[in-house]
Protein backbone atom coordinates (compact mmCIF):
# COMPACT_ATOMS: atom_id res chain seq x y z
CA UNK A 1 0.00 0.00 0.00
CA UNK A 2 3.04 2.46 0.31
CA UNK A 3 4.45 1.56 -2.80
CA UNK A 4 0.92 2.44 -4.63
CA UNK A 5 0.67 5.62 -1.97
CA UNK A 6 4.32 6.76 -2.89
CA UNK A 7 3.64 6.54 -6.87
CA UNK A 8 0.42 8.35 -6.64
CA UNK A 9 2.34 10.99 -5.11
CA UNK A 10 4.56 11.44 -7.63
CA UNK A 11 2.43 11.10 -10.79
CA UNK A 12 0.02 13.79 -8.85
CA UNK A 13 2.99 16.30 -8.01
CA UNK A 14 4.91 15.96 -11.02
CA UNK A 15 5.00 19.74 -12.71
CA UNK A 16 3.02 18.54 -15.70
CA UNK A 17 -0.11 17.56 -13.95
CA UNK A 18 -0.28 20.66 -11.76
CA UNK A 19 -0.19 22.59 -14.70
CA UNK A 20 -2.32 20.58 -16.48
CA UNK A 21 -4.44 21.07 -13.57
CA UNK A 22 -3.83 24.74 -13.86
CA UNK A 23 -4.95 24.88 -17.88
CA UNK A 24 -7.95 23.07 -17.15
CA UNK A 25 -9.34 25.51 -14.38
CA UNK A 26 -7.98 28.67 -16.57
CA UNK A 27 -9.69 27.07 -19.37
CA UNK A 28 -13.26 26.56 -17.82
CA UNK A 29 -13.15 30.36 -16.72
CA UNK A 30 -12.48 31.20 -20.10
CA UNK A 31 -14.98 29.39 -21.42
CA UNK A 32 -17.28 31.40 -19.20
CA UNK A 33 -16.15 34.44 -20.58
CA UNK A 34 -16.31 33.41 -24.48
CA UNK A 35 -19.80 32.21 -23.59
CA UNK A 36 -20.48 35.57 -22.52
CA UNK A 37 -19.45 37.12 -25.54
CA UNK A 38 -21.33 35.08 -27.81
CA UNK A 39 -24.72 34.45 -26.04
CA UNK A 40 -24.58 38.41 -25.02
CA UNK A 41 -22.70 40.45 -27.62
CA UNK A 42 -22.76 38.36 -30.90
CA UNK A 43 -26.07 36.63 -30.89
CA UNK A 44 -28.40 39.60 -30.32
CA UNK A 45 -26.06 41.47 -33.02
CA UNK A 46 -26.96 38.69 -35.51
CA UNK A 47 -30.79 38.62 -34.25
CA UNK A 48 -30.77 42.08 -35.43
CA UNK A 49 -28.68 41.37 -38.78
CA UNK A 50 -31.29 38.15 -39.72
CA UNK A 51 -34.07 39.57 -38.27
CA UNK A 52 -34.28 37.39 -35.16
CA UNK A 53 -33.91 34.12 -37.04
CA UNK A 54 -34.01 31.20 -34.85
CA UNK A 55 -33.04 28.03 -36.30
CA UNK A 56 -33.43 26.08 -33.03
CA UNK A 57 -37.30 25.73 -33.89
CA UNK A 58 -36.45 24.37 -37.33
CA UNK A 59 -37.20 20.58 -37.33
CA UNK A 60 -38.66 18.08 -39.95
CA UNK A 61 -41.19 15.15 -38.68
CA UNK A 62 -40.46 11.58 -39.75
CA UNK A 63 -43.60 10.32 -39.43
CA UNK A 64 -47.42 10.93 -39.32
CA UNK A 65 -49.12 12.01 -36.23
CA UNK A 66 -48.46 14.33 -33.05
CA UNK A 67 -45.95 11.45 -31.46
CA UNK A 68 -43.50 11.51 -34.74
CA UNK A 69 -40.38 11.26 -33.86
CA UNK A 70 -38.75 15.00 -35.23
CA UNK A 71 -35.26 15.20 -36.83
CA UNK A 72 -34.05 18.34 -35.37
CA UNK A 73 -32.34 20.02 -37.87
CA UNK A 74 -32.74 23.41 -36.41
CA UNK A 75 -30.14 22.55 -32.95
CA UNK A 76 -27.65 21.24 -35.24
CA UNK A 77 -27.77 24.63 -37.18
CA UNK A 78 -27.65 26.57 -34.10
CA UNK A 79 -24.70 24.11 -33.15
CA UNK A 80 -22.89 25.14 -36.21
CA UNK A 81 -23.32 28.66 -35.64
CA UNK A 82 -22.56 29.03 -32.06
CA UNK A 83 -19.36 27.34 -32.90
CA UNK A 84 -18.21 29.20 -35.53
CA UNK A 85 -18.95 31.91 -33.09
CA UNK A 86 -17.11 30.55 -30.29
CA UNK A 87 -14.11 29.46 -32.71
CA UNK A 88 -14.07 33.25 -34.03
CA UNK A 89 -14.04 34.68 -30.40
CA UNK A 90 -11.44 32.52 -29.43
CA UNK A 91 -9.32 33.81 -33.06
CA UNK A 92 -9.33 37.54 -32.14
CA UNK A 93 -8.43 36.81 -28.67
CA UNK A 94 -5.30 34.96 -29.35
CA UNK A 95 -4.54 37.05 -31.90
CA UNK A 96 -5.30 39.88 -29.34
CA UNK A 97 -2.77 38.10 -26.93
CA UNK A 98 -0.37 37.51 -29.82
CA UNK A 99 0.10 41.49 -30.72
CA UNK A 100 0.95 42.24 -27.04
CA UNK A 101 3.58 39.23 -26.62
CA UNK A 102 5.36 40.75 -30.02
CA UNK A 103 5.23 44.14 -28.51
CA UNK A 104 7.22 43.04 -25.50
CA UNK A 105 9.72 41.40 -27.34
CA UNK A 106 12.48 43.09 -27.29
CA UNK A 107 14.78 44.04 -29.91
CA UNK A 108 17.30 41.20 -31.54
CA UNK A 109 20.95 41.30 -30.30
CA UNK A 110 23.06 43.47 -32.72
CA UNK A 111 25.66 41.37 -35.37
CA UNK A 112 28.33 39.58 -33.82
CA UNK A 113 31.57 41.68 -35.09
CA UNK A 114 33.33 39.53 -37.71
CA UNK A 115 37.08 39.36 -38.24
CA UNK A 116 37.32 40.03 -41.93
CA UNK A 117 40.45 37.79 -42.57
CA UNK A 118 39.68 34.52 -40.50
CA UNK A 119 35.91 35.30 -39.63
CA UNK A 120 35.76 34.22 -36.38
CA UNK A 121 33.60 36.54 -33.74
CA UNK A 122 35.42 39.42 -32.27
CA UNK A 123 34.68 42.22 -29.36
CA UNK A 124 33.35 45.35 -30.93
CA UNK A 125 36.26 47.48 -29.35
CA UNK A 126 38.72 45.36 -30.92
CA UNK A 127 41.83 46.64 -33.02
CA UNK A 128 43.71 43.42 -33.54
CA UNK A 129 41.69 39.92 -34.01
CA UNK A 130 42.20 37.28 -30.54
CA UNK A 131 42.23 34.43 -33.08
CA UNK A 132 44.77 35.15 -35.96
CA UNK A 133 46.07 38.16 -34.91
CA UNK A 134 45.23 40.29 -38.21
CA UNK A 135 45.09 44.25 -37.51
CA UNK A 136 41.38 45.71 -37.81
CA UNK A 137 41.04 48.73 -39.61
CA UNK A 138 37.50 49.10 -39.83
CA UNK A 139 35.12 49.38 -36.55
């Protein structure tokens, strides 16, 4: 019972899981807020476009009388839609997140100075190369 006690402890504590852990939880209050956004900002916007076109309603009976069983057509259009909607929320957010990260970056590391005679890299303040010894004219 230790053994199984002592592995469980380290599969649970490894980094990996508790950030795993961590991306799940970040995740699911994410998905609150893109849920937000769609149900609150996006849908009414395209109730107003369309005219307050529900497809959810939409269905096609496969049978006679009021106990037909109804192919549901309309939920799988509103499924479409609300993903697409979700999926382009999710877009502009990460490229949102993308433009700040690039903005932070910060600017590449100059050249490396190049001996012109045996090309190996050289300090900038150099006058005579550590490597073959050529004088440096140029700076």
């Amino acid at each position: 019972m230790k053994k199984f006690i002592q592995e469980f402890k380290e599969f649970a504590f490894r980094g990996n899981v508790i950030d795993m852990a961590v991306g799940v939880v970040i995740g699911s209050a994410f998905t609150a807020i893109v849920t937000s956004i769609v149900n609150d900002l996006f849908t009414p916007l395209i109730a107003l476009i369309t005219g307050s076109v529900d497809f959810s309603a939409l269905s096609f009976a496969l049978g006679d009388g009021p106990n037909a069983p109804q192919l549901a057509v309309g939920n799988f259009i509103q499924a479409i839609i609300n993903f697409l909607l979700v999926a382009l929320c999710i877009f502009f957010f990460v490229k949102f997140v993308n433009r700040l990260h690039s903005r932070k970056e910060e600017e590449p590391a100059p050249e490396p100075r190049l001996c012109p005679y045996c090309k190996s890299e050289i300090p900038e303040d150099a006058t005579r190369c550590p490597h073959c010894t050529s004088m440096l004219t140029d700076k």
